[in-house]
N, C-alpha and C. Protein backbone atom coordinates (compact mmCIF):
# COMPACT_ATOMS: atom_id res chain seq x y z
N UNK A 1 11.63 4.01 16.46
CA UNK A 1 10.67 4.84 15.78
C UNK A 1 9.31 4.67 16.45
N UNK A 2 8.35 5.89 16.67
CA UNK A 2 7.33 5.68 17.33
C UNK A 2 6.29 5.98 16.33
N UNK A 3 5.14 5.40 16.59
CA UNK A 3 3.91 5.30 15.53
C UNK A 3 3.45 6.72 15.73
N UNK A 4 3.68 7.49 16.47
CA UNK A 4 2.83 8.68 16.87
C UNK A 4 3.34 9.56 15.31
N UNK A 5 4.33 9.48 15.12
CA UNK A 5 4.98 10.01 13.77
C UNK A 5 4.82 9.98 12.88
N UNK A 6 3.67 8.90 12.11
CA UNK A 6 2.91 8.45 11.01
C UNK A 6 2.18 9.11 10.40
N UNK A 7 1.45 10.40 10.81
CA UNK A 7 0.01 10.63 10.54
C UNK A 7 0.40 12.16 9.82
N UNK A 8 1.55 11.94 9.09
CA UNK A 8 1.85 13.26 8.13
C UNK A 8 2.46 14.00 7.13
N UNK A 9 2.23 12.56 6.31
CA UNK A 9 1.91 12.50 4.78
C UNK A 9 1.08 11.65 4.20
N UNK A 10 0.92 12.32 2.62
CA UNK A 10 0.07 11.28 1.84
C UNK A 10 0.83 10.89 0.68
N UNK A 11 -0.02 9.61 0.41
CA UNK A 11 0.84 8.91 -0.53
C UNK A 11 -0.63 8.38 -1.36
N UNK A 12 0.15 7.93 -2.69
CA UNK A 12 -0.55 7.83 -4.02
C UNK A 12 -0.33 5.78 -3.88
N UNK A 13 -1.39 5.45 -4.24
CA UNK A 13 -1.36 4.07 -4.49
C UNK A 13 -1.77 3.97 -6.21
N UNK A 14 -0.94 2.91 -6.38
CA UNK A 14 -1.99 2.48 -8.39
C UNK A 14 -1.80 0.72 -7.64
N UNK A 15 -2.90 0.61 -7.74
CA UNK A 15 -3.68 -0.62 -7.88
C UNK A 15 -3.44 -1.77 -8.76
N UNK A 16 -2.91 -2.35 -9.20
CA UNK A 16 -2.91 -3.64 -10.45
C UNK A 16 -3.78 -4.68 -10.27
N UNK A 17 -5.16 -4.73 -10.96
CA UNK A 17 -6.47 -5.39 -10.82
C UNK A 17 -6.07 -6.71 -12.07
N UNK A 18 -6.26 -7.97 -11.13
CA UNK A 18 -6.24 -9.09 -12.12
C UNK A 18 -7.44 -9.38 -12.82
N UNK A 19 -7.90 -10.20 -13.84
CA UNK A 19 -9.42 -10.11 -14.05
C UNK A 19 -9.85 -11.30 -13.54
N UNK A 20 -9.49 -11.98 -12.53
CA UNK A 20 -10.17 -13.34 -11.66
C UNK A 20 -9.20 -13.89 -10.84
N UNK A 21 -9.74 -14.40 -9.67
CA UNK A 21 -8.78 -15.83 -8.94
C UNK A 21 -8.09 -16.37 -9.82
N UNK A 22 -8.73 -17.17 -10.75
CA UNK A 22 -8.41 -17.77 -11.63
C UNK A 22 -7.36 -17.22 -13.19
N UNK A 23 -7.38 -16.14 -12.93
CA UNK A 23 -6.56 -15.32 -14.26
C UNK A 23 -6.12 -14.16 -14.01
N UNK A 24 -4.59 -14.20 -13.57
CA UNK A 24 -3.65 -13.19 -12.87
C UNK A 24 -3.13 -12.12 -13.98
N UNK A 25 -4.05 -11.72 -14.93
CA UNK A 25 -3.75 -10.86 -16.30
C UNK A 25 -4.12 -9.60 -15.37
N UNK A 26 -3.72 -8.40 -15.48
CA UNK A 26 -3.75 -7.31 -15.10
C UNK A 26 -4.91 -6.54 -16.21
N UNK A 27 -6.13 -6.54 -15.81
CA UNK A 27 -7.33 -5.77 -16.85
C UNK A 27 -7.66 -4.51 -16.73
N UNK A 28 -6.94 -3.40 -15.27
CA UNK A 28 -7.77 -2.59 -14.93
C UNK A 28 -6.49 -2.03 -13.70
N UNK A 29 -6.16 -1.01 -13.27
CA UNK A 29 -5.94 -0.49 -12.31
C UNK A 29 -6.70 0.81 -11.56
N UNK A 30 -6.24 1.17 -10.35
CA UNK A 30 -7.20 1.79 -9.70
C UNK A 30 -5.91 2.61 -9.02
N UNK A 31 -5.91 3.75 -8.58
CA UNK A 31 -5.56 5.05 -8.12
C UNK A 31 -6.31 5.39 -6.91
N UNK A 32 -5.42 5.83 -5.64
CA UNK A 32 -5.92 6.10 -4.42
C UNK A 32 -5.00 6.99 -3.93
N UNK A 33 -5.52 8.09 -3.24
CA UNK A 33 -4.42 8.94 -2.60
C UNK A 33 -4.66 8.42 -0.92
N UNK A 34 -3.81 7.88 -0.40
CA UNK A 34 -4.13 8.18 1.20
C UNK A 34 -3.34 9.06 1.97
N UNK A 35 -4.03 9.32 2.97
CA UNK A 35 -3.34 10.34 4.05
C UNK A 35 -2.93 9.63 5.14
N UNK A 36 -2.22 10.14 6.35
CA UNK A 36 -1.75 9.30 7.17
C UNK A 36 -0.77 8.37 7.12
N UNK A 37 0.25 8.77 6.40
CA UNK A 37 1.35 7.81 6.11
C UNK A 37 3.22 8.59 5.96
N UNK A 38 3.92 7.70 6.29
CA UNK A 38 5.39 7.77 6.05
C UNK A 38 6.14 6.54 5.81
N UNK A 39 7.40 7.03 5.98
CA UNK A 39 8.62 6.26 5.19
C UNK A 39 9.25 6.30 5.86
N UNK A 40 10.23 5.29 5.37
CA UNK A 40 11.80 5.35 6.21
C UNK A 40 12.95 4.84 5.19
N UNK A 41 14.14 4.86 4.52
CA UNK A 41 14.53 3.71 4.02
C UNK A 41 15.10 3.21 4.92
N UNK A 42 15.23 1.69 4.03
CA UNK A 42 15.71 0.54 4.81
C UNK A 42 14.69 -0.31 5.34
N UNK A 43 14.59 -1.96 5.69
CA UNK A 43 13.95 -2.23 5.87
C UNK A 43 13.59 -2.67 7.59
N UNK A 44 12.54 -2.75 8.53
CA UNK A 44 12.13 -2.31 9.79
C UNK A 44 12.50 -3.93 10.47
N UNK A 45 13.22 -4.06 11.12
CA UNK A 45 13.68 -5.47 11.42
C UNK A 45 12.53 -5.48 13.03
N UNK A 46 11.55 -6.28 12.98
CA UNK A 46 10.77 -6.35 14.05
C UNK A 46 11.18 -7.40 15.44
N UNK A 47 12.18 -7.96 15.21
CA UNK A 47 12.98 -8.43 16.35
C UNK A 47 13.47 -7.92 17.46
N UNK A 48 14.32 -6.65 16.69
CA UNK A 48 15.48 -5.83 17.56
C UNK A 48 14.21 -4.25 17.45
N UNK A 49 12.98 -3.91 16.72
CA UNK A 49 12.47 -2.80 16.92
C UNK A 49 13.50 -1.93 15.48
N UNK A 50 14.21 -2.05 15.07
CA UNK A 50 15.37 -1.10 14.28
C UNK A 50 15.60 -1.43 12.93
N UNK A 51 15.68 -0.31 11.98
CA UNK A 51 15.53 -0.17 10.69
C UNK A 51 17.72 -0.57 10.26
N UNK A 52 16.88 -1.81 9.30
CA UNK A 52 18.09 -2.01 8.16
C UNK A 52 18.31 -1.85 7.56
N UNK A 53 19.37 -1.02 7.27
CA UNK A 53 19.51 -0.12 5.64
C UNK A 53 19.91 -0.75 4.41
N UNK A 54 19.71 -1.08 3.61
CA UNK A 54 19.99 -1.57 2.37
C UNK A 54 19.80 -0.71 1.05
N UNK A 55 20.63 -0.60 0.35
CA UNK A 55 20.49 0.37 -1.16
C UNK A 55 19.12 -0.20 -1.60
N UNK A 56 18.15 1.12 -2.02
CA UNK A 56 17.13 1.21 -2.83
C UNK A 56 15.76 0.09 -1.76
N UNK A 57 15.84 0.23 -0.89
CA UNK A 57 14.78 -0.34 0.11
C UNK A 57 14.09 1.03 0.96
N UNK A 58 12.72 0.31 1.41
CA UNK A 58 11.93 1.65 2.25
C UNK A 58 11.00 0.50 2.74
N UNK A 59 10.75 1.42 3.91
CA UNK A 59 9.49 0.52 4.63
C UNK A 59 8.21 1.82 4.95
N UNK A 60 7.11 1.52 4.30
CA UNK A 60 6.15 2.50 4.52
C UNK A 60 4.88 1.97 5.58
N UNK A 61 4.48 3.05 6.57
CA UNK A 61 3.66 2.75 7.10
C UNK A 61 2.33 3.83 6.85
N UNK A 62 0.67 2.75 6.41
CA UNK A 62 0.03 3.70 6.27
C UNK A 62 -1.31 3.61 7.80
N UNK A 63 -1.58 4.82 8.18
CA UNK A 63 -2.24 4.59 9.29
C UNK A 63 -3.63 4.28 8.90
N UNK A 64 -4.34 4.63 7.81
CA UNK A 64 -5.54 4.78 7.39
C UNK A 64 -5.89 3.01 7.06
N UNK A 65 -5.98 2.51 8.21
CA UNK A 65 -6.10 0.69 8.21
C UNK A 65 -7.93 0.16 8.23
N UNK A 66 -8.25 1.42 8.49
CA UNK A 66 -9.92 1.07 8.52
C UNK A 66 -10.39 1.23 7.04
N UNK A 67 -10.51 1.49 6.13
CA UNK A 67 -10.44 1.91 4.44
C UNK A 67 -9.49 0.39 3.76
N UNK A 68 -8.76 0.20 4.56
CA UNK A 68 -7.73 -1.41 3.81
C UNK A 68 -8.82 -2.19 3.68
N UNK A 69 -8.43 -3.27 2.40
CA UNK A 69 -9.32 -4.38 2.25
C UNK A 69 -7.87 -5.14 1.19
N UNK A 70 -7.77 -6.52 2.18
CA UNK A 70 -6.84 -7.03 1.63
C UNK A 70 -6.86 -7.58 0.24
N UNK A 71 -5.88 -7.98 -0.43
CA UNK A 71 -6.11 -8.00 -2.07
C UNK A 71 -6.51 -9.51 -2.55
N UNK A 72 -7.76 -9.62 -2.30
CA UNK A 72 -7.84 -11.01 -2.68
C UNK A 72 -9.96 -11.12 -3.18
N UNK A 73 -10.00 -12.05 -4.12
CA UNK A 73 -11.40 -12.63 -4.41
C UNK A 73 -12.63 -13.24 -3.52
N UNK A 74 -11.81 -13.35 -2.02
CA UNK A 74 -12.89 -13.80 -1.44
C UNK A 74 -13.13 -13.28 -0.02
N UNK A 75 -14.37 -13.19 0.56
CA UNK A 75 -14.59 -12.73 1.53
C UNK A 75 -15.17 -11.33 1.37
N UNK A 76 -14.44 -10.61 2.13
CA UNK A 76 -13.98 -9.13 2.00
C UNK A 76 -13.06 -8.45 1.52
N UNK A 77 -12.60 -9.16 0.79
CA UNK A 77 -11.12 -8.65 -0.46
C UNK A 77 -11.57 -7.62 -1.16
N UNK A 78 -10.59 -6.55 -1.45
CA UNK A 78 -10.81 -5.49 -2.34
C UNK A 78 -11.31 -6.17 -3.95
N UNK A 79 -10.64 -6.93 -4.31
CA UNK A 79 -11.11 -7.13 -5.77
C UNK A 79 -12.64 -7.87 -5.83
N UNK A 80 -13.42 -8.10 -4.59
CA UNK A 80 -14.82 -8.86 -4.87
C UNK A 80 -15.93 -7.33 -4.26
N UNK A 81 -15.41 -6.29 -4.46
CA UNK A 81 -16.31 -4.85 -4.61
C UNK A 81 -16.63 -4.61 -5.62
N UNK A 82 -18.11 -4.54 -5.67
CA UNK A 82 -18.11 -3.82 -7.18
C UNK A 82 -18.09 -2.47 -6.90
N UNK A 83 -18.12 -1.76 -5.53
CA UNK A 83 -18.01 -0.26 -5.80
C UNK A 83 -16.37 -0.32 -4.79
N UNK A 84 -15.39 0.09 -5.04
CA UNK A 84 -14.02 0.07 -4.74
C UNK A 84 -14.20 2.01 -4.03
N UNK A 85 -14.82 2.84 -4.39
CA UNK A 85 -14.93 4.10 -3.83
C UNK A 85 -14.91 3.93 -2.23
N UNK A 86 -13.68 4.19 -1.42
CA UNK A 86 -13.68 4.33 -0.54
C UNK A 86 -12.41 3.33 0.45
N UNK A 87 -12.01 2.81 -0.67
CA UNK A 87 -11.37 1.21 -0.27
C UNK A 87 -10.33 1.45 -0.93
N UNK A 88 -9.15 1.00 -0.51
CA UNK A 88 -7.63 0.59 -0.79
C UNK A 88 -7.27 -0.81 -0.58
N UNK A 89 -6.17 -1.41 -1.25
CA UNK A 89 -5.41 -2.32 -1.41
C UNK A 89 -3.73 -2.15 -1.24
N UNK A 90 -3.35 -2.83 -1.17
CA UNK A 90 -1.97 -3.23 -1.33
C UNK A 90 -1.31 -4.48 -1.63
N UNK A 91 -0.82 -4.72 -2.86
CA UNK A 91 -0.54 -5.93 -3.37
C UNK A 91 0.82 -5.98 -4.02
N UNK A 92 1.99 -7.51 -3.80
CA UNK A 92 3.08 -7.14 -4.13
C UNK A 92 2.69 -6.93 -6.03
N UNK A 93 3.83 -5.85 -6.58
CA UNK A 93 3.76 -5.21 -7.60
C UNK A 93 3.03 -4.20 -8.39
N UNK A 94 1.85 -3.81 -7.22
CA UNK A 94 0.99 -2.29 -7.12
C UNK A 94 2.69 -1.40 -7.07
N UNK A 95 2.40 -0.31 -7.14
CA UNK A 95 3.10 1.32 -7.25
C UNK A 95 2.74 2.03 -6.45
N UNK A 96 3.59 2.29 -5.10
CA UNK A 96 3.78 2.91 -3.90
C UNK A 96 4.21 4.70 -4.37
N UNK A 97 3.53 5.51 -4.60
CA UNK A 97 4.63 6.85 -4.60
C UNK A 97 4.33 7.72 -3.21
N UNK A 98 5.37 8.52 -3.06
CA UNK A 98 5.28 9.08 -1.87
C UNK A 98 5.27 10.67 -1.77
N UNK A 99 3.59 10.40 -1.76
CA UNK A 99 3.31 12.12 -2.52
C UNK A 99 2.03 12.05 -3.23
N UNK A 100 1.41 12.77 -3.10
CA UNK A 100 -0.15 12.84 -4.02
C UNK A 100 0.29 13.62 -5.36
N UNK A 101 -0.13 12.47 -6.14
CA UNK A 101 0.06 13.25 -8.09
C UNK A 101 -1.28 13.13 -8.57
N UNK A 102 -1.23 14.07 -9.75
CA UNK A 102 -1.71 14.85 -10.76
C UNK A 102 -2.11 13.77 -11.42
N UNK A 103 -1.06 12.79 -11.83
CA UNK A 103 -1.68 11.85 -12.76
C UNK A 103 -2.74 10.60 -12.95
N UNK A 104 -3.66 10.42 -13.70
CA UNK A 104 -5.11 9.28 -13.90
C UNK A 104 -4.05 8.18 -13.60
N UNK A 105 -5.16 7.41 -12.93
CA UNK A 105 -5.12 5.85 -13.22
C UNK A 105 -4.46 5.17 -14.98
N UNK A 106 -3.57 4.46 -14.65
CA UNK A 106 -3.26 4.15 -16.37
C UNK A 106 -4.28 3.19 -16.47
N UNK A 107 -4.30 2.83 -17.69
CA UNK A 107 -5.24 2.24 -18.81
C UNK A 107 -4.81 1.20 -19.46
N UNK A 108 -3.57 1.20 -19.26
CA UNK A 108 -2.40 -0.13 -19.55
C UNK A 108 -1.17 -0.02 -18.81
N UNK A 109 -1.09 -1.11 -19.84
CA UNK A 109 0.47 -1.95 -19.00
C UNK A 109 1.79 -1.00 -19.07
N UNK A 110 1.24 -0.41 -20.63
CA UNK A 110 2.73 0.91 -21.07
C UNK A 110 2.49 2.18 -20.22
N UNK A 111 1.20 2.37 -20.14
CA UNK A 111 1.14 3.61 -19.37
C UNK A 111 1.52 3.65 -17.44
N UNK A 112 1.17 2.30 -16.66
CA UNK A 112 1.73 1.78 -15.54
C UNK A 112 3.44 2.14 -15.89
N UNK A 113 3.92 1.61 -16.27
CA UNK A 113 5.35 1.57 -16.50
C UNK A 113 5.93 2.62 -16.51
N UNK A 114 5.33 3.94 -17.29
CA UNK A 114 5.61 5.19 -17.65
C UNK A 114 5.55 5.62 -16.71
N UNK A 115 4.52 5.02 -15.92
CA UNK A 115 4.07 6.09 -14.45
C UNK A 115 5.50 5.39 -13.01
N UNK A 116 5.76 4.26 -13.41
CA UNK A 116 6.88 3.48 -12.01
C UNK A 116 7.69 4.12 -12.68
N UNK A 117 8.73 4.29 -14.09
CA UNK A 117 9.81 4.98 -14.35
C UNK A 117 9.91 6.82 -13.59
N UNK A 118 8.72 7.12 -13.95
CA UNK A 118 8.43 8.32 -13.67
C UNK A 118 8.78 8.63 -11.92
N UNK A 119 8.06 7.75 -11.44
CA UNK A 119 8.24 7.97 -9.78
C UNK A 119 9.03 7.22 -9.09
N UNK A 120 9.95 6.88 -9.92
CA UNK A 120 10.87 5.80 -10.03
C UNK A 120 11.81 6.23 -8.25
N UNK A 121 11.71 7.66 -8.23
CA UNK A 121 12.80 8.09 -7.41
C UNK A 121 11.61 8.38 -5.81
N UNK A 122 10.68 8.47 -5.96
CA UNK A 122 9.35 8.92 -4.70
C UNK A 122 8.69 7.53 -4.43
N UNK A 123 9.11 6.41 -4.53
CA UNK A 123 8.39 5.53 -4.55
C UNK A 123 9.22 4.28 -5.05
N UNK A 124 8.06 3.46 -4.97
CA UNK A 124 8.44 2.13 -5.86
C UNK A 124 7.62 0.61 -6.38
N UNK A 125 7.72 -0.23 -7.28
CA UNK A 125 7.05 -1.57 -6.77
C UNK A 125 7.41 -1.70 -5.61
N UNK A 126 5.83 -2.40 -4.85
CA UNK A 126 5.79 -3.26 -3.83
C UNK A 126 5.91 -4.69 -3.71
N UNK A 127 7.18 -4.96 -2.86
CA UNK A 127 7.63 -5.97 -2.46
C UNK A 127 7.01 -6.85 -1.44
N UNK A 128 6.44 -6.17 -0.26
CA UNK A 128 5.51 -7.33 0.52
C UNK A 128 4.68 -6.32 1.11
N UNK A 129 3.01 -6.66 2.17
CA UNK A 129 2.36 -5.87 2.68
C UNK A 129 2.33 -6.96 3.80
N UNK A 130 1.78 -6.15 4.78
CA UNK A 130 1.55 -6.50 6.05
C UNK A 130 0.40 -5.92 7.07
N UNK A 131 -0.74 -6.67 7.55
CA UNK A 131 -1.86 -5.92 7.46
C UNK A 131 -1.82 -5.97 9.42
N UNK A 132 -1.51 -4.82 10.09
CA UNK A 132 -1.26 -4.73 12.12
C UNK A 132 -2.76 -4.60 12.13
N UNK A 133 -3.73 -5.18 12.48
CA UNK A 133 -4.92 -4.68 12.80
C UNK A 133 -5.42 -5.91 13.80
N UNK A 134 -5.59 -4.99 15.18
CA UNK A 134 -6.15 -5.75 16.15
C UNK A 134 -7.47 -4.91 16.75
N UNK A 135 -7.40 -5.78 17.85
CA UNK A 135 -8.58 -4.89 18.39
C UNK A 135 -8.67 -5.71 20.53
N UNK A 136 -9.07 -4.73 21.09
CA UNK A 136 -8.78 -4.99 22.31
C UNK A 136 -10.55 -6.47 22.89
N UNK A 137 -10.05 -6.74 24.06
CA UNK A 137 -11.38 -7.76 24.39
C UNK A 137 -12.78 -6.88 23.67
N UNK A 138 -12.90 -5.50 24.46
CA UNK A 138 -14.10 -4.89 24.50
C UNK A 138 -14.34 -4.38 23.04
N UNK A 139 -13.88 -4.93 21.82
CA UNK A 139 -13.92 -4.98 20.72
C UNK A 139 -13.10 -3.34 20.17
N UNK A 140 -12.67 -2.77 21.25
CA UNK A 140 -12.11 -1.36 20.44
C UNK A 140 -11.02 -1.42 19.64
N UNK A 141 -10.39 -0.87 18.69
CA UNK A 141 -9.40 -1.51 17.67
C UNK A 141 -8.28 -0.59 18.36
N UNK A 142 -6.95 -1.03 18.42
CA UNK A 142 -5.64 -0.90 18.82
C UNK A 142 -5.16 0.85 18.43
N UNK A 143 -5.01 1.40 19.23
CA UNK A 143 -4.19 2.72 18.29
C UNK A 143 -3.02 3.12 17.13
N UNK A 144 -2.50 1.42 17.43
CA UNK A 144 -1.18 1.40 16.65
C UNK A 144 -1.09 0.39 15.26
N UNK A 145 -2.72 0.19 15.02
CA UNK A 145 -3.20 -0.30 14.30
C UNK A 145 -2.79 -0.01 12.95
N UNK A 146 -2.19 -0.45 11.36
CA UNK A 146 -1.86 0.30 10.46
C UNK A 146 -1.46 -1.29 9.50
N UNK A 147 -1.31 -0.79 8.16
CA UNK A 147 -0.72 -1.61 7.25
C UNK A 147 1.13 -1.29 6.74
N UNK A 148 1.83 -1.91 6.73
CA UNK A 148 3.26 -2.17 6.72
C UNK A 148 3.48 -2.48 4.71
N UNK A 149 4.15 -1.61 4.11
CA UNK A 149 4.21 -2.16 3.05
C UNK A 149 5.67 -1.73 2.85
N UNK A 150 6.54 -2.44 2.27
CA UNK A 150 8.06 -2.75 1.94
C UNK A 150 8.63 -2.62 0.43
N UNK A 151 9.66 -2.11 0.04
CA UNK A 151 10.35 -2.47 -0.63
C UNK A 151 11.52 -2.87 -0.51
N UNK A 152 12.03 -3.86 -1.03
CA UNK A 152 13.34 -4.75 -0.70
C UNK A 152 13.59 -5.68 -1.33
């Protein structure tokens, strides 16, 4: 599979916001549509280059890696923004769908749920992320640059 193939669809992220380092309670989620992304099922075995098929697995790649901010409290982590407009995450047990929807950010835990049953079949919980971002000596960043997110 070649990366050149990536850059033509969008996909819906929901966010699951803890309320601290310290306290992994889910207080808040957040909704993102990105562009620049696809799928495959099965999961992408980076050894041999070649996708392993397994029932109810997908490996998504999103190209839009400059907008990523990994999911964590410190540094430059998405959750230590107070303005998140403009910024994405990916964290295992966020909601991957594959497709831009209609529907708000939920407001809870029942309404999240309603929304993974719902897209149960375009998507799924996320199982692991993986963040490709390099950049060459002369500081220019890689073309094949992108975030890797899995279900499996």
């Amino acid at each position: 599979m070649k990366l050149s193939r990536l850059k033509n669809k969008m996909f819906t992220i929901i966010n699951r916001i803890p309320t601290s380092a310290d306290n992994p309670q889910i207080t808040a989620w957040v909704k993102r549509v990105i562009d620049g992304c696809d799928v495959q099922n099965g999961l992408y075995d980076k050894t041999n280059g070649t996708m392993v098929y397994k029932s109810n697995t997908w490996t998504a790649w999103l190209d839009d890696w400059e907008r990523y901010k990994p999911p964590m409290w410190v540094d430059d982590g998405f959750y230590t923004l107070t303005d998140k407009t403009g910024f994405y995450t990916a964290n295992t047990g966020d909601l991957l769908i594959f497709g831009a929807i209609d529907d708000p950010a939920p407001t809870t835990t029942q309404e999240f749920q309603t929304l993974v049953t719902k897209y149960r079949d375009m998507g799924g919980l996320i199982t692991g992320v993986q963040a490709y971002i390099n950049y060459r000596l002369d500081g220019t960043p890689w073309r094949t640059n992108h975030i890797e997110i899995v279900k499996g």
